[in-house]
N, C-alpha and C. Protein backbone atom coordinates (compact mmCIF):
# COMPACT_ATOMS: atom_id res chain seq x y z
N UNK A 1 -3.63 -17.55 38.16
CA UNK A 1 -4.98 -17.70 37.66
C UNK A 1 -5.48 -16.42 36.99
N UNK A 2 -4.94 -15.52 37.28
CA UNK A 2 -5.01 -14.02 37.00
C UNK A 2 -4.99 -13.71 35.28
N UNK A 3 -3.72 -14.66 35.03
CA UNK A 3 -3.52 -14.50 33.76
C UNK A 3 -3.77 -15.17 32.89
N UNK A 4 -4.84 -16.43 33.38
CA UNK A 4 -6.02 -17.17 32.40
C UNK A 4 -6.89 -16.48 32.45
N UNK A 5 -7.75 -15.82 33.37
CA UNK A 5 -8.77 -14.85 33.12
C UNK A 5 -8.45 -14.09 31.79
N UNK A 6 -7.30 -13.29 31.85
CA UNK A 6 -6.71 -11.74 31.10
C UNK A 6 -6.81 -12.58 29.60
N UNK A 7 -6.49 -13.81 29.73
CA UNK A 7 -6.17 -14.74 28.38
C UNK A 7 -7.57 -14.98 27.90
N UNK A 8 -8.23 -15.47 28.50
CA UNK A 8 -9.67 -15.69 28.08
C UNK A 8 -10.89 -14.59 27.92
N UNK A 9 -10.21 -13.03 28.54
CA UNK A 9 -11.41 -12.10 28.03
C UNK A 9 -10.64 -11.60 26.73
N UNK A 10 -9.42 -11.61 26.56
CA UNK A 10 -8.92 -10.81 25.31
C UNK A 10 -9.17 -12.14 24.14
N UNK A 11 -9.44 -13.44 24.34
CA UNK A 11 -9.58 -14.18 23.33
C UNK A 11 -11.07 -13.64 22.79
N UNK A 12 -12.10 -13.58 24.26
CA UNK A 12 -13.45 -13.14 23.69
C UNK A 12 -13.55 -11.70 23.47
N UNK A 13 -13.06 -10.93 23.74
CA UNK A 13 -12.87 -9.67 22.56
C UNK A 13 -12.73 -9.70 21.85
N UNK A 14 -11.41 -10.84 21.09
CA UNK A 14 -11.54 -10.95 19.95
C UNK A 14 -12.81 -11.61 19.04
N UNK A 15 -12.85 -12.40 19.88
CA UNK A 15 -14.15 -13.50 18.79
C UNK A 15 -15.48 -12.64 18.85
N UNK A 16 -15.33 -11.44 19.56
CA UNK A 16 -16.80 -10.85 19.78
C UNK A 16 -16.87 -9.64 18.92
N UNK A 17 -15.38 -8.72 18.42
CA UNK A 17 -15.18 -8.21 17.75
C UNK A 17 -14.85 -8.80 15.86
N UNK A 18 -14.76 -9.67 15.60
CA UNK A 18 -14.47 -10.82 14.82
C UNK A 18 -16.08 -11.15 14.49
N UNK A 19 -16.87 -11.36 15.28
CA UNK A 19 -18.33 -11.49 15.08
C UNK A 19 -19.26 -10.35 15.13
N UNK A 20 -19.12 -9.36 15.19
CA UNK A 20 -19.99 -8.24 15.73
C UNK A 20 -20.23 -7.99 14.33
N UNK A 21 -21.35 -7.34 14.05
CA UNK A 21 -22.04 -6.70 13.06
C UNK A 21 -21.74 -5.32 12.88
N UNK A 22 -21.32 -4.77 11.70
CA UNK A 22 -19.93 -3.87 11.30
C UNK A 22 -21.14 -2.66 10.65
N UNK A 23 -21.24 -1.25 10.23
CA UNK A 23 -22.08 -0.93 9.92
C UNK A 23 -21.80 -1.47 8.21
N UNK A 24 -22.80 -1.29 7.26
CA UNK A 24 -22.62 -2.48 6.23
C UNK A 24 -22.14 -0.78 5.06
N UNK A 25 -20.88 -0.65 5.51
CA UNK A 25 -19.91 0.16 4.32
C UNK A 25 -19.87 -0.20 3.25
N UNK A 26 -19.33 -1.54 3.20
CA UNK A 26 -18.61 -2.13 1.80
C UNK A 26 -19.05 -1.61 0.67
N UNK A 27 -20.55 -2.04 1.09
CA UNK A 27 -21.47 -1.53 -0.25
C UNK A 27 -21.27 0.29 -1.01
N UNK A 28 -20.84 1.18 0.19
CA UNK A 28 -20.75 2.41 -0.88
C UNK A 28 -18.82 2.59 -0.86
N UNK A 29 -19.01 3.34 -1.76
CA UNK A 29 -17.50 4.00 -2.07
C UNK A 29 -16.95 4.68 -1.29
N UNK A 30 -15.97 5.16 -1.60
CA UNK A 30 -14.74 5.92 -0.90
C UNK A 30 -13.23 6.05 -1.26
N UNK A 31 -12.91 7.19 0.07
CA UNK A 31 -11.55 7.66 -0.77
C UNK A 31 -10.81 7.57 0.64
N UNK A 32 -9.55 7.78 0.55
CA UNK A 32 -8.72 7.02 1.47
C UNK A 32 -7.07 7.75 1.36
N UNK A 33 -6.67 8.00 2.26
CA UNK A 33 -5.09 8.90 2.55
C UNK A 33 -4.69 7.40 2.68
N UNK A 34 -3.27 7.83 2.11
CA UNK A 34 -2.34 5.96 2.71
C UNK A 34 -1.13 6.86 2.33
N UNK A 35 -0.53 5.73 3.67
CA UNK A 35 1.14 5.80 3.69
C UNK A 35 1.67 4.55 4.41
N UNK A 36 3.02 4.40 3.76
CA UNK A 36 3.64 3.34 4.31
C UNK A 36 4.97 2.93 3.88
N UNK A 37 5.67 2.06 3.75
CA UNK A 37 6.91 1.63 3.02
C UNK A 37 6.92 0.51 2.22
N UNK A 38 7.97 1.09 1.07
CA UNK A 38 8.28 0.21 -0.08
C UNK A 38 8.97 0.04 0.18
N UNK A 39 9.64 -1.33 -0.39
CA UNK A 39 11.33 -1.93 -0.50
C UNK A 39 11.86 -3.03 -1.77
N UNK A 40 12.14 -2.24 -2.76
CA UNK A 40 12.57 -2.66 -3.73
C UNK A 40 13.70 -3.11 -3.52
N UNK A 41 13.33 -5.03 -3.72
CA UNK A 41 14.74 -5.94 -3.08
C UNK A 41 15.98 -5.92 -3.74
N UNK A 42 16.08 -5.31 -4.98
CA UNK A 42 17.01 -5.13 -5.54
C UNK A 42 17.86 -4.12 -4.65
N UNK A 43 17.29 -2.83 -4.49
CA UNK A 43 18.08 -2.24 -3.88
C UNK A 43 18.14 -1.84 -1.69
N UNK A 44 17.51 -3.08 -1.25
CA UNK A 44 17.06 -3.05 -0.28
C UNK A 44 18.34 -3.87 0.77
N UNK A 45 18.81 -3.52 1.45
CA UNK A 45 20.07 -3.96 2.72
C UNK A 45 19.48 -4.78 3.26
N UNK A 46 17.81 -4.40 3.91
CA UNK A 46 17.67 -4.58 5.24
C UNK A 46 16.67 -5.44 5.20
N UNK A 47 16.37 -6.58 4.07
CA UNK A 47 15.00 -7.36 3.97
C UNK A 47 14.18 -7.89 4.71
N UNK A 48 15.05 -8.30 5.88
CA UNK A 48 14.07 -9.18 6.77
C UNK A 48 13.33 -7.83 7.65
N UNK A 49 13.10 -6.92 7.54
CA UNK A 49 12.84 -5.60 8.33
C UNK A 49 12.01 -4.55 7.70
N UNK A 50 10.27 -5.33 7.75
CA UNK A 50 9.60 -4.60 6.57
C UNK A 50 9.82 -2.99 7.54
N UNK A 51 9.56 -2.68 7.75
CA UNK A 51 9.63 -0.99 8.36
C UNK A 51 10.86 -0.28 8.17
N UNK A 52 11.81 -1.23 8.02
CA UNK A 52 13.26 -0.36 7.81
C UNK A 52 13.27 0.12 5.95
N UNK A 53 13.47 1.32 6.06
CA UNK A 53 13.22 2.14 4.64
C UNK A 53 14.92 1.70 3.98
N UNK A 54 14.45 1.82 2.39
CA UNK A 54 15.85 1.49 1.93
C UNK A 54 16.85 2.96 1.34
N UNK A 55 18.02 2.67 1.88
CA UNK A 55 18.72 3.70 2.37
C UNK A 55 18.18 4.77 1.11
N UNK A 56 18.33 6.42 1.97
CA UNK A 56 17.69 6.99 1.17
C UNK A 56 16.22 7.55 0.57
N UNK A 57 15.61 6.29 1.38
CA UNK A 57 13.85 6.69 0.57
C UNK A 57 13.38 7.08 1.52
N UNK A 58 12.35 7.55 1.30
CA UNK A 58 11.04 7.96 2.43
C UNK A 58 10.28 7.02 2.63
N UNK A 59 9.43 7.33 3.40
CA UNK A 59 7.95 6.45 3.63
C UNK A 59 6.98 7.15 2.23
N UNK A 60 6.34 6.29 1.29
CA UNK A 60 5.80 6.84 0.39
C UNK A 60 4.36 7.44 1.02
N UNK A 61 3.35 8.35 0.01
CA UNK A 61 2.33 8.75 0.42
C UNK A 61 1.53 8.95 -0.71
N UNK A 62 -0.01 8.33 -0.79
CA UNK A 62 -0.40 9.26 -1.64
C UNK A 62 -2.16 9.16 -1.32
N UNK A 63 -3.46 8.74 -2.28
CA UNK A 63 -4.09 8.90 -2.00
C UNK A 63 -5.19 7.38 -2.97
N UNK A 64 -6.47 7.23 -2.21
CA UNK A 64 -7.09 5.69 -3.18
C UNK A 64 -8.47 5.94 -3.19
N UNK A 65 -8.98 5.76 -4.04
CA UNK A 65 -10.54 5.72 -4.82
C UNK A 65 -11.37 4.71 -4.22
N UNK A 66 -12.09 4.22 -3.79
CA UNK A 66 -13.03 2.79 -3.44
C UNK A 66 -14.18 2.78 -4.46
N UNK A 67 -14.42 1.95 -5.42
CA UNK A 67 -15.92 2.09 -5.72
C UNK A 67 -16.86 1.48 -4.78
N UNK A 68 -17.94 1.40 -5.27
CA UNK A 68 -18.80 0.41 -4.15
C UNK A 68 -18.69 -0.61 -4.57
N UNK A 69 -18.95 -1.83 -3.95
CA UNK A 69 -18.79 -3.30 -3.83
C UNK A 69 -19.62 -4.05 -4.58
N UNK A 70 -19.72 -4.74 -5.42
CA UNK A 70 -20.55 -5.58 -6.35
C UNK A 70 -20.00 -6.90 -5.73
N UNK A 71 -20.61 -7.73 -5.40
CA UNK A 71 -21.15 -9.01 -5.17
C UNK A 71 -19.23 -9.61 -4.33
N UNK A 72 -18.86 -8.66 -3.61
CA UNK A 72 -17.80 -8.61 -3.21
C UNK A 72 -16.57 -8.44 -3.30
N UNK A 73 -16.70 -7.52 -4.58
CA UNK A 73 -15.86 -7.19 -5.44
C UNK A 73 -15.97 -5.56 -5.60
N UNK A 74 -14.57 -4.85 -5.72
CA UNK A 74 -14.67 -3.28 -5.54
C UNK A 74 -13.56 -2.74 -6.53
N UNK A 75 -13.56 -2.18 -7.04
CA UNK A 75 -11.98 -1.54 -8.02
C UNK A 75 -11.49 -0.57 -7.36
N UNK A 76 -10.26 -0.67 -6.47
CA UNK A 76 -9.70 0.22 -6.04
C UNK A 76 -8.56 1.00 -6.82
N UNK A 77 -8.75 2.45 -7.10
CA UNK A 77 -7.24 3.39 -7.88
C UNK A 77 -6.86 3.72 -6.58
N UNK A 78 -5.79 3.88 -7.03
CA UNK A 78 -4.58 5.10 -6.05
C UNK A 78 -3.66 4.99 -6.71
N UNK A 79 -2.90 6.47 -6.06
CA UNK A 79 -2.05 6.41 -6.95
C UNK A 79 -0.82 7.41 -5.53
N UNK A 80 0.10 7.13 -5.68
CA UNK A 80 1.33 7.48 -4.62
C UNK A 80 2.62 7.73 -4.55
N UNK A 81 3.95 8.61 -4.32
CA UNK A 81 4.77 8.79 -4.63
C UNK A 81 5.48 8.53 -3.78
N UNK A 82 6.60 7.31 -4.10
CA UNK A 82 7.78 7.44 -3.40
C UNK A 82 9.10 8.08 -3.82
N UNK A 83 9.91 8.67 -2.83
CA UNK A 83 10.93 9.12 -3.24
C UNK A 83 12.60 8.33 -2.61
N UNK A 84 13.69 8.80 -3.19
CA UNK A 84 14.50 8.21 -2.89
C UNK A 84 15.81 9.25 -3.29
N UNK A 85 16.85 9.67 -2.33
CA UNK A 85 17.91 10.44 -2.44
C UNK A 85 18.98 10.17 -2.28
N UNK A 86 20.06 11.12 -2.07
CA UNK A 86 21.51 10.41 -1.55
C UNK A 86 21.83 9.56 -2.57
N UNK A 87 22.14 9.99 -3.57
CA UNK A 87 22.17 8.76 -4.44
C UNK A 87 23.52 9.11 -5.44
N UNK A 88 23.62 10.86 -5.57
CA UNK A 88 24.78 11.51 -6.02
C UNK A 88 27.02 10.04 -5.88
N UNK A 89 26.45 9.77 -4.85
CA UNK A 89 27.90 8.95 -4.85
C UNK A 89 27.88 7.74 -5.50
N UNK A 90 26.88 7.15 -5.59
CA UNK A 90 26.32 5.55 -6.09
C UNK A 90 26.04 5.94 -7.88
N UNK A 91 25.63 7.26 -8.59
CA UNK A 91 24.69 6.96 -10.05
C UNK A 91 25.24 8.37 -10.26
N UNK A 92 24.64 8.67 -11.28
CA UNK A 92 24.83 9.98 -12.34
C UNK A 92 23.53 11.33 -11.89
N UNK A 93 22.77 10.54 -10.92
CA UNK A 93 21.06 11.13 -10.38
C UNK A 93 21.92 11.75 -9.33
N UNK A 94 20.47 12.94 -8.54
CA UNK A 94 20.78 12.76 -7.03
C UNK A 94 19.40 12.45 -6.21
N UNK A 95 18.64 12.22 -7.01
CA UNK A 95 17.60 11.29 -6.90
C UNK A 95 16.83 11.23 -7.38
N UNK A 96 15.81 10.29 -7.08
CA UNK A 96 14.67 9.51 -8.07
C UNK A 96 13.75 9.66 -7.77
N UNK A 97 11.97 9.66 -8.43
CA UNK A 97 10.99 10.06 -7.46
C UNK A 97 10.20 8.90 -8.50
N UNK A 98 9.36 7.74 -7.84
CA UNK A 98 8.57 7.27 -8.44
C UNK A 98 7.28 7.19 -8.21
N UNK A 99 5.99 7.65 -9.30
CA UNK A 99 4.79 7.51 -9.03
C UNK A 99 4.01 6.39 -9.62
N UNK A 100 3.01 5.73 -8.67
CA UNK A 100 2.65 4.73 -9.26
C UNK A 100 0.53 5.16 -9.63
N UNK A 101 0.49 4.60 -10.31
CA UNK A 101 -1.58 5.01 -10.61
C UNK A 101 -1.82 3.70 -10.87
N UNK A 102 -2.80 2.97 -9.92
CA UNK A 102 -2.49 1.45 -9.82
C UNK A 102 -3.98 1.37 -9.63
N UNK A 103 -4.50 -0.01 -10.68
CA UNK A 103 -6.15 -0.26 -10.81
C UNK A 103 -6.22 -1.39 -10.12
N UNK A 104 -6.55 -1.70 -9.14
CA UNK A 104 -6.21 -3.14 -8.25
C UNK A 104 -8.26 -3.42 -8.01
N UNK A 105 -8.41 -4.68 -8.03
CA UNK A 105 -9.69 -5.08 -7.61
C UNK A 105 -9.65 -5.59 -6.29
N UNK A 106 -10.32 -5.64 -5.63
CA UNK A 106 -10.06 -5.54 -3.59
C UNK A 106 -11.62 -6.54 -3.40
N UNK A 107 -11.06 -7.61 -3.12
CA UNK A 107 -12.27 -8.98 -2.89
C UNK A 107 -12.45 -8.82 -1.68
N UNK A 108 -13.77 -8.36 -0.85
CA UNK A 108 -13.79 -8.63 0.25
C UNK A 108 -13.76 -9.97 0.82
N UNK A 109 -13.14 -10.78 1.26
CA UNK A 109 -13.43 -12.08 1.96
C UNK A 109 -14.98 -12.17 2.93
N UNK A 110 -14.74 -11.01 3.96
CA UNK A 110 -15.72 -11.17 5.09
C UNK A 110 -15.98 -9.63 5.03
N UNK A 111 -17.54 -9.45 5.11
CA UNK A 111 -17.73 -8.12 4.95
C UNK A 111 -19.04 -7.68 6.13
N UNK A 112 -19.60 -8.60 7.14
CA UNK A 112 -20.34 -8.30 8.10
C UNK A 112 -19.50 -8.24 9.40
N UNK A 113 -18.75 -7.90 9.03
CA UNK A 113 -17.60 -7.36 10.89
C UNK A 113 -16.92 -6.58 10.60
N UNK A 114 -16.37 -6.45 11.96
CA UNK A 114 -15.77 -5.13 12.22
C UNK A 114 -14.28 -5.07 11.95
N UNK A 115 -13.81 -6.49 11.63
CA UNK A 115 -12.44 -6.67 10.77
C UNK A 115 -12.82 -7.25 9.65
N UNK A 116 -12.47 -6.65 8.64
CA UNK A 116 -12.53 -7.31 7.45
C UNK A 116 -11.45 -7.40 6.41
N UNK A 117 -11.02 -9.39 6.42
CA UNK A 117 -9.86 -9.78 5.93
C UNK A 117 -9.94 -9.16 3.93
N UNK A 118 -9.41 -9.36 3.34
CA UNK A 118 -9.42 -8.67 2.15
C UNK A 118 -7.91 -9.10 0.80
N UNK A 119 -8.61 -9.31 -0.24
CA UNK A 119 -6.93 -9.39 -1.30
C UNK A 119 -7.28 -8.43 -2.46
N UNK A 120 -6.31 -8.14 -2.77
CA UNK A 120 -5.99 -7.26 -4.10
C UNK A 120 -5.55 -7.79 -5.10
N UNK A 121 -5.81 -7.67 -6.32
CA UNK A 121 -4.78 -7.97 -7.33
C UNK A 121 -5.20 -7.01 -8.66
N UNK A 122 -3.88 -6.74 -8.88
CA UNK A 122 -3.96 -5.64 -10.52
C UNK A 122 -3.12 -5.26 -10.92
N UNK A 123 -3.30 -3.93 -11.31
CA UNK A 123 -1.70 -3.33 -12.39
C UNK A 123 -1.79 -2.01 -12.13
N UNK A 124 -0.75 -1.62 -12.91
CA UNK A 124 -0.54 -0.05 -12.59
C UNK A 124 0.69 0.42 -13.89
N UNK A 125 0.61 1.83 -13.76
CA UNK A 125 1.48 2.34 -14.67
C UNK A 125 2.36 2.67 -13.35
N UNK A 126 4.04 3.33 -13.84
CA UNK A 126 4.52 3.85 -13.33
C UNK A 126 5.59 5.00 -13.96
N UNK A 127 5.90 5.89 -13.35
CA UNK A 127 6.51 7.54 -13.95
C UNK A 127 7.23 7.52 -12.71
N UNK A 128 8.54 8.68 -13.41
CA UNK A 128 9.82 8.36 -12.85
C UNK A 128 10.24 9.81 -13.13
N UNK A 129 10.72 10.55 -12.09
CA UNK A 129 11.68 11.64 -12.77
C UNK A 129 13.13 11.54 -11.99
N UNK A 130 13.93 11.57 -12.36
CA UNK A 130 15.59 11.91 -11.61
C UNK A 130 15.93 13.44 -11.53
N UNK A 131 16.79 13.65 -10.79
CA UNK A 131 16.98 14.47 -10.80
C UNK A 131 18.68 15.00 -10.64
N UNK A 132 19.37 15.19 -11.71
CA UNK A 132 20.73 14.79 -12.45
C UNK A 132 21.02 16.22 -11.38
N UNK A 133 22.42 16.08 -11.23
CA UNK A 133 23.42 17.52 -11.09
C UNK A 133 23.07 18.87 -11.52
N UNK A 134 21.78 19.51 -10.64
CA UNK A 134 22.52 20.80 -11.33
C UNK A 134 21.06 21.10 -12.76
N UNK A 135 20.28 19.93 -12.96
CA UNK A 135 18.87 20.22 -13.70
C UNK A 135 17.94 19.12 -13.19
N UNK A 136 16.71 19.00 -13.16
CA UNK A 136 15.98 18.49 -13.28
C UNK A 136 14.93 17.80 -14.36
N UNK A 137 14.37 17.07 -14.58
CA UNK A 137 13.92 16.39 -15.76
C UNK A 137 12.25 16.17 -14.89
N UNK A 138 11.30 16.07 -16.40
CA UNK A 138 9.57 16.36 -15.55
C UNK A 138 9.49 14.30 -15.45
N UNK A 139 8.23 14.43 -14.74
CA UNK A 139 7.69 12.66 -14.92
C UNK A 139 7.55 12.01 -16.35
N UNK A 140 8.07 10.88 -16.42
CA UNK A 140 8.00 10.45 -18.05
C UNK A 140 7.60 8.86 -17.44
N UNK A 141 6.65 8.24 -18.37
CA UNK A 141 6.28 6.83 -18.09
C UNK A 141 7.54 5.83 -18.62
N UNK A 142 7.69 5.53 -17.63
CA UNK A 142 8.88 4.60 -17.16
C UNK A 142 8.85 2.69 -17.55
N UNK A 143 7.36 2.39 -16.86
CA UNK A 143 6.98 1.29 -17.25
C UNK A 143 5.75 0.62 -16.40
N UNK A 144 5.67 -0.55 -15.76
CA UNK A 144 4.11 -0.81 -15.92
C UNK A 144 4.60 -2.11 -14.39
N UNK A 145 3.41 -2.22 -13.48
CA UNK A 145 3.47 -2.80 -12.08
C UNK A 145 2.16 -3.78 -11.95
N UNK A 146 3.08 -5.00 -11.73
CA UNK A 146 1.58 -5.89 -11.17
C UNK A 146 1.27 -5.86 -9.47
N UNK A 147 0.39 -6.15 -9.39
CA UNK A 147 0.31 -5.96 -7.81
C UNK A 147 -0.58 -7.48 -7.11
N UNK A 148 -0.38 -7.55 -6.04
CA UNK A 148 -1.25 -8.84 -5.53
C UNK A 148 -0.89 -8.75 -3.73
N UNK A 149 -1.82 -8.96 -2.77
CA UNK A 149 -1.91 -8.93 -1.62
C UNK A 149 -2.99 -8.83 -0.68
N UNK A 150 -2.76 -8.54 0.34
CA UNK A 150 -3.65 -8.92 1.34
C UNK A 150 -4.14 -7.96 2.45
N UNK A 151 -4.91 -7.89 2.62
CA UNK A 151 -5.04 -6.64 3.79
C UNK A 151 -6.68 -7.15 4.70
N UNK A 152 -6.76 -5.80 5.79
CA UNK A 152 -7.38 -5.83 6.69
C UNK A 152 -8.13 -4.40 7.06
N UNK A 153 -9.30 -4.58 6.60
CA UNK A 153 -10.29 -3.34 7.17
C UNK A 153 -10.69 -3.45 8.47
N UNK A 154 -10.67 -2.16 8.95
CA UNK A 154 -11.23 -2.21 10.72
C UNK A 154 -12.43 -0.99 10.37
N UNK A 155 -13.04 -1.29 10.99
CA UNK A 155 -14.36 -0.23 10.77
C UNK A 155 -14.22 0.37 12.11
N UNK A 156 -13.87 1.82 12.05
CA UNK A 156 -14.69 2.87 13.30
C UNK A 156 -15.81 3.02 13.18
N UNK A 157 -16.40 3.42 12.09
CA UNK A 157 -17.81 3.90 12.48
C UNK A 157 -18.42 3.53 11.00
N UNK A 158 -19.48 4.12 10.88
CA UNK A 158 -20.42 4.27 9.74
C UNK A 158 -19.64 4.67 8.20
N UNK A 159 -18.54 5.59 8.89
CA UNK A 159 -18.01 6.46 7.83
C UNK A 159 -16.48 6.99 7.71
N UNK A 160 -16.23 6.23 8.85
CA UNK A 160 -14.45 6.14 9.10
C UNK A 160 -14.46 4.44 9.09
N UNK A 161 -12.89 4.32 8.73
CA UNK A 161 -12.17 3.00 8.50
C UNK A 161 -11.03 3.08 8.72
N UNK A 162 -9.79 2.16 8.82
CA UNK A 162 -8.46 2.21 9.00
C UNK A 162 -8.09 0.74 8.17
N UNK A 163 -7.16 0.46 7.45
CA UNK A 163 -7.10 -0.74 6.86
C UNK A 163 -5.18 -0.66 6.43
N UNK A 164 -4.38 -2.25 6.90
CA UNK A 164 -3.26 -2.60 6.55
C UNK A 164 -3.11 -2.96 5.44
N UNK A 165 -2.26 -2.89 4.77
CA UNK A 165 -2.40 -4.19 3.64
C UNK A 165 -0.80 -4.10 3.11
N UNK A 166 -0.50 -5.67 2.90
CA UNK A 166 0.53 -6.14 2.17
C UNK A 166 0.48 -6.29 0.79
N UNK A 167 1.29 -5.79 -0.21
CA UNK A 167 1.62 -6.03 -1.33
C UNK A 167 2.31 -6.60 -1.62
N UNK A 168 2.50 -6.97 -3.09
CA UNK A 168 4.05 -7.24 -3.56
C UNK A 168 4.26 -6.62 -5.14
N UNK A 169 4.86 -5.95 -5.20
CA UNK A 169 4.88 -5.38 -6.64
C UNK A 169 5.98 -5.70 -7.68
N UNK A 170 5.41 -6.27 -8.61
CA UNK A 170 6.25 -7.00 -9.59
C UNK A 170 6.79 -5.23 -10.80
N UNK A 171 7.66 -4.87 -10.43
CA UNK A 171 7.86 -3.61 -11.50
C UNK A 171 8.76 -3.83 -12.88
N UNK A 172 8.62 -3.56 -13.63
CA UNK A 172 8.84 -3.70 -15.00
C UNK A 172 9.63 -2.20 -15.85
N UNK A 173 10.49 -1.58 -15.22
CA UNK A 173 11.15 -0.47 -16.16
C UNK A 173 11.60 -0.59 -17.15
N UNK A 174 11.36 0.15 -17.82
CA UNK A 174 11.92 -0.19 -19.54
C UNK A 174 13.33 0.49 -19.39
N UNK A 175 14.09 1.49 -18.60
CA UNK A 175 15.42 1.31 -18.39
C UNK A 175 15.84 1.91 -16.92
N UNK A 176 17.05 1.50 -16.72
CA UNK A 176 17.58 2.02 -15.72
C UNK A 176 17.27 3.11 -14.79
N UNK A 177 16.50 3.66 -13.79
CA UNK A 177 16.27 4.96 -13.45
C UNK A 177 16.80 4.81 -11.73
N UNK A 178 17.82 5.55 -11.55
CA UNK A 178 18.57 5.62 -10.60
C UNK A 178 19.37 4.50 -10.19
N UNK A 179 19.38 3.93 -9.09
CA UNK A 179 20.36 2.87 -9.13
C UNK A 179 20.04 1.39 -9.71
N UNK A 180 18.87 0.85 -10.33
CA UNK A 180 18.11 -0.19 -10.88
C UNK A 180 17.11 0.22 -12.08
N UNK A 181 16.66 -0.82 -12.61
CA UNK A 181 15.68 -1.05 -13.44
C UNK A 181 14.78 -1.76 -13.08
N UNK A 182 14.93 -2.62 -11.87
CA UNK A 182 14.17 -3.80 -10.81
C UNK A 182 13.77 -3.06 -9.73
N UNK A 183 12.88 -2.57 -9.78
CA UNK A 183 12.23 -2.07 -8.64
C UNK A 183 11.14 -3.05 -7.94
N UNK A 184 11.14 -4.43 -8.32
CA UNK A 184 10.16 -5.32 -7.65
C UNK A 184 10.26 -5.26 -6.21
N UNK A 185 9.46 -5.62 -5.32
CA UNK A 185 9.65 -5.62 -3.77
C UNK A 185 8.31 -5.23 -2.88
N UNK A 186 8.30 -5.98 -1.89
CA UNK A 186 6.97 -5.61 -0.48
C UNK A 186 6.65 -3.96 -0.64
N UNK A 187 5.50 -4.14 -0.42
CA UNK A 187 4.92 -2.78 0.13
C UNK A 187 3.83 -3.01 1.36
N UNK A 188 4.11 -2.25 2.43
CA UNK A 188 3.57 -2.30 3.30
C UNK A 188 2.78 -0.94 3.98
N UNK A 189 1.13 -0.65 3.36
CA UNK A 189 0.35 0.60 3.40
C UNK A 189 -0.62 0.47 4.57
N UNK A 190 -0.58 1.53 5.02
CA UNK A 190 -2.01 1.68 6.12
C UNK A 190 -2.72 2.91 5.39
N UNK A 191 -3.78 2.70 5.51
CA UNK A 191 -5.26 3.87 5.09
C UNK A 191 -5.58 4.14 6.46
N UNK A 192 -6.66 5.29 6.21
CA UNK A 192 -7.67 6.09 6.47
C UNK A 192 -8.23 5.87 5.74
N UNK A 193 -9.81 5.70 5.73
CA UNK A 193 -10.60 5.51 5.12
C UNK A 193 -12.28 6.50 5.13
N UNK A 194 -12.10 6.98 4.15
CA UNK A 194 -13.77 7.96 4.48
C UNK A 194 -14.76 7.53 3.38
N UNK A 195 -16.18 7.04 4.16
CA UNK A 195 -16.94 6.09 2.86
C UNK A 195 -18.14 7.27 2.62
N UNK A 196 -18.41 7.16 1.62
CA UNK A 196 -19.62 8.08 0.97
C UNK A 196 -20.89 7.50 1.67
């Protein structure tokens, strides 16, 4: 009986946190640290395993803009670098570094609680440098990223946030840069969030 109780207060935590009145952020802007993992399925082993990195890369990192919210609607930039190495035995590189500067619009679904469900959709440029045997080469625009997904704001406070979100990025290189030209594949980011 113990563990219908435990079942029925964590259901109403949820529905009470799910309902609770959130301080009302949406409305101003902000800027936001994120990190997380990409996996470009082209060159990805381990698909069914969003957290497993594809051999070689890091966890990317970079940083995102919030405007304030118009009628539930917000333009989010960021922009973030992943990298990727070990690559000397597989290509002519010994590795690749890609940055993306991505204009995505972020629909709030539900914006009076303290979770708030959320989708993205937009584009982005993307820049690429390799880095051959022995020289290096600077960032050169490479080619251009659609984006579309889903995420989840949690509100700490007035002025902190934390938020998941799933992507999927459709990438478009105009040639080859390290072991592909298909860099399409999941992205899976968590924020920090600090609102003005």
């Amino acid at each position: 009986m113990s563990g219908l109780r435990i079942y029925i207060s964590a259901v109403s935590l949820l529905l009470f946190a799910l309902t609770a009145e959130a301080a009302p952020r949406h409305s101003r802007g902000g800027i936001a640290l994120l990190t997380g993992n990409w996996k470009p399925s082209e060159i990805d082993t381990h698909p069914s395993a969003p957290f497993t990195r594809v051999n070689g890369a890091r966890y990317f990192c970079g940083v995102a803009l919030l405007t304030p919210e118009v009628g539930g609607l917000a333009l989010q930039i960021s922009g973030w670098e992943w990298h990727q190495g070990a690559l000397a035995e597989r290509t002519d590189v010994n590795e690749v570094k890609l940055r993306h500067l991505a204009f995505d619009i972020k629909h709030q679904l539900i914006t009076a609680t303290v979770i708030c469900p959320y989708v993205t959709y937009g584009s982005g440029v993307v820049f690429a440098r390799t880095t051959p045997a022995g020289a290096s080469s600077g960032f050169q625009h490479r080619g251009y990223a659609f984006n579309v997904g889903a995420g989840l704001d949690f509100s700490i406070s007035r002025q902190w946030g934390l938020a998941a979100e799933y992507q999927y990025l459709y990438v478009d290189l105009q040639k080859k840069t390290g072991l592909t030209d298909k860099y399409s594949g999941p992205k899976v980011s968590f924020k920090l969030h600090f609102f003005f």
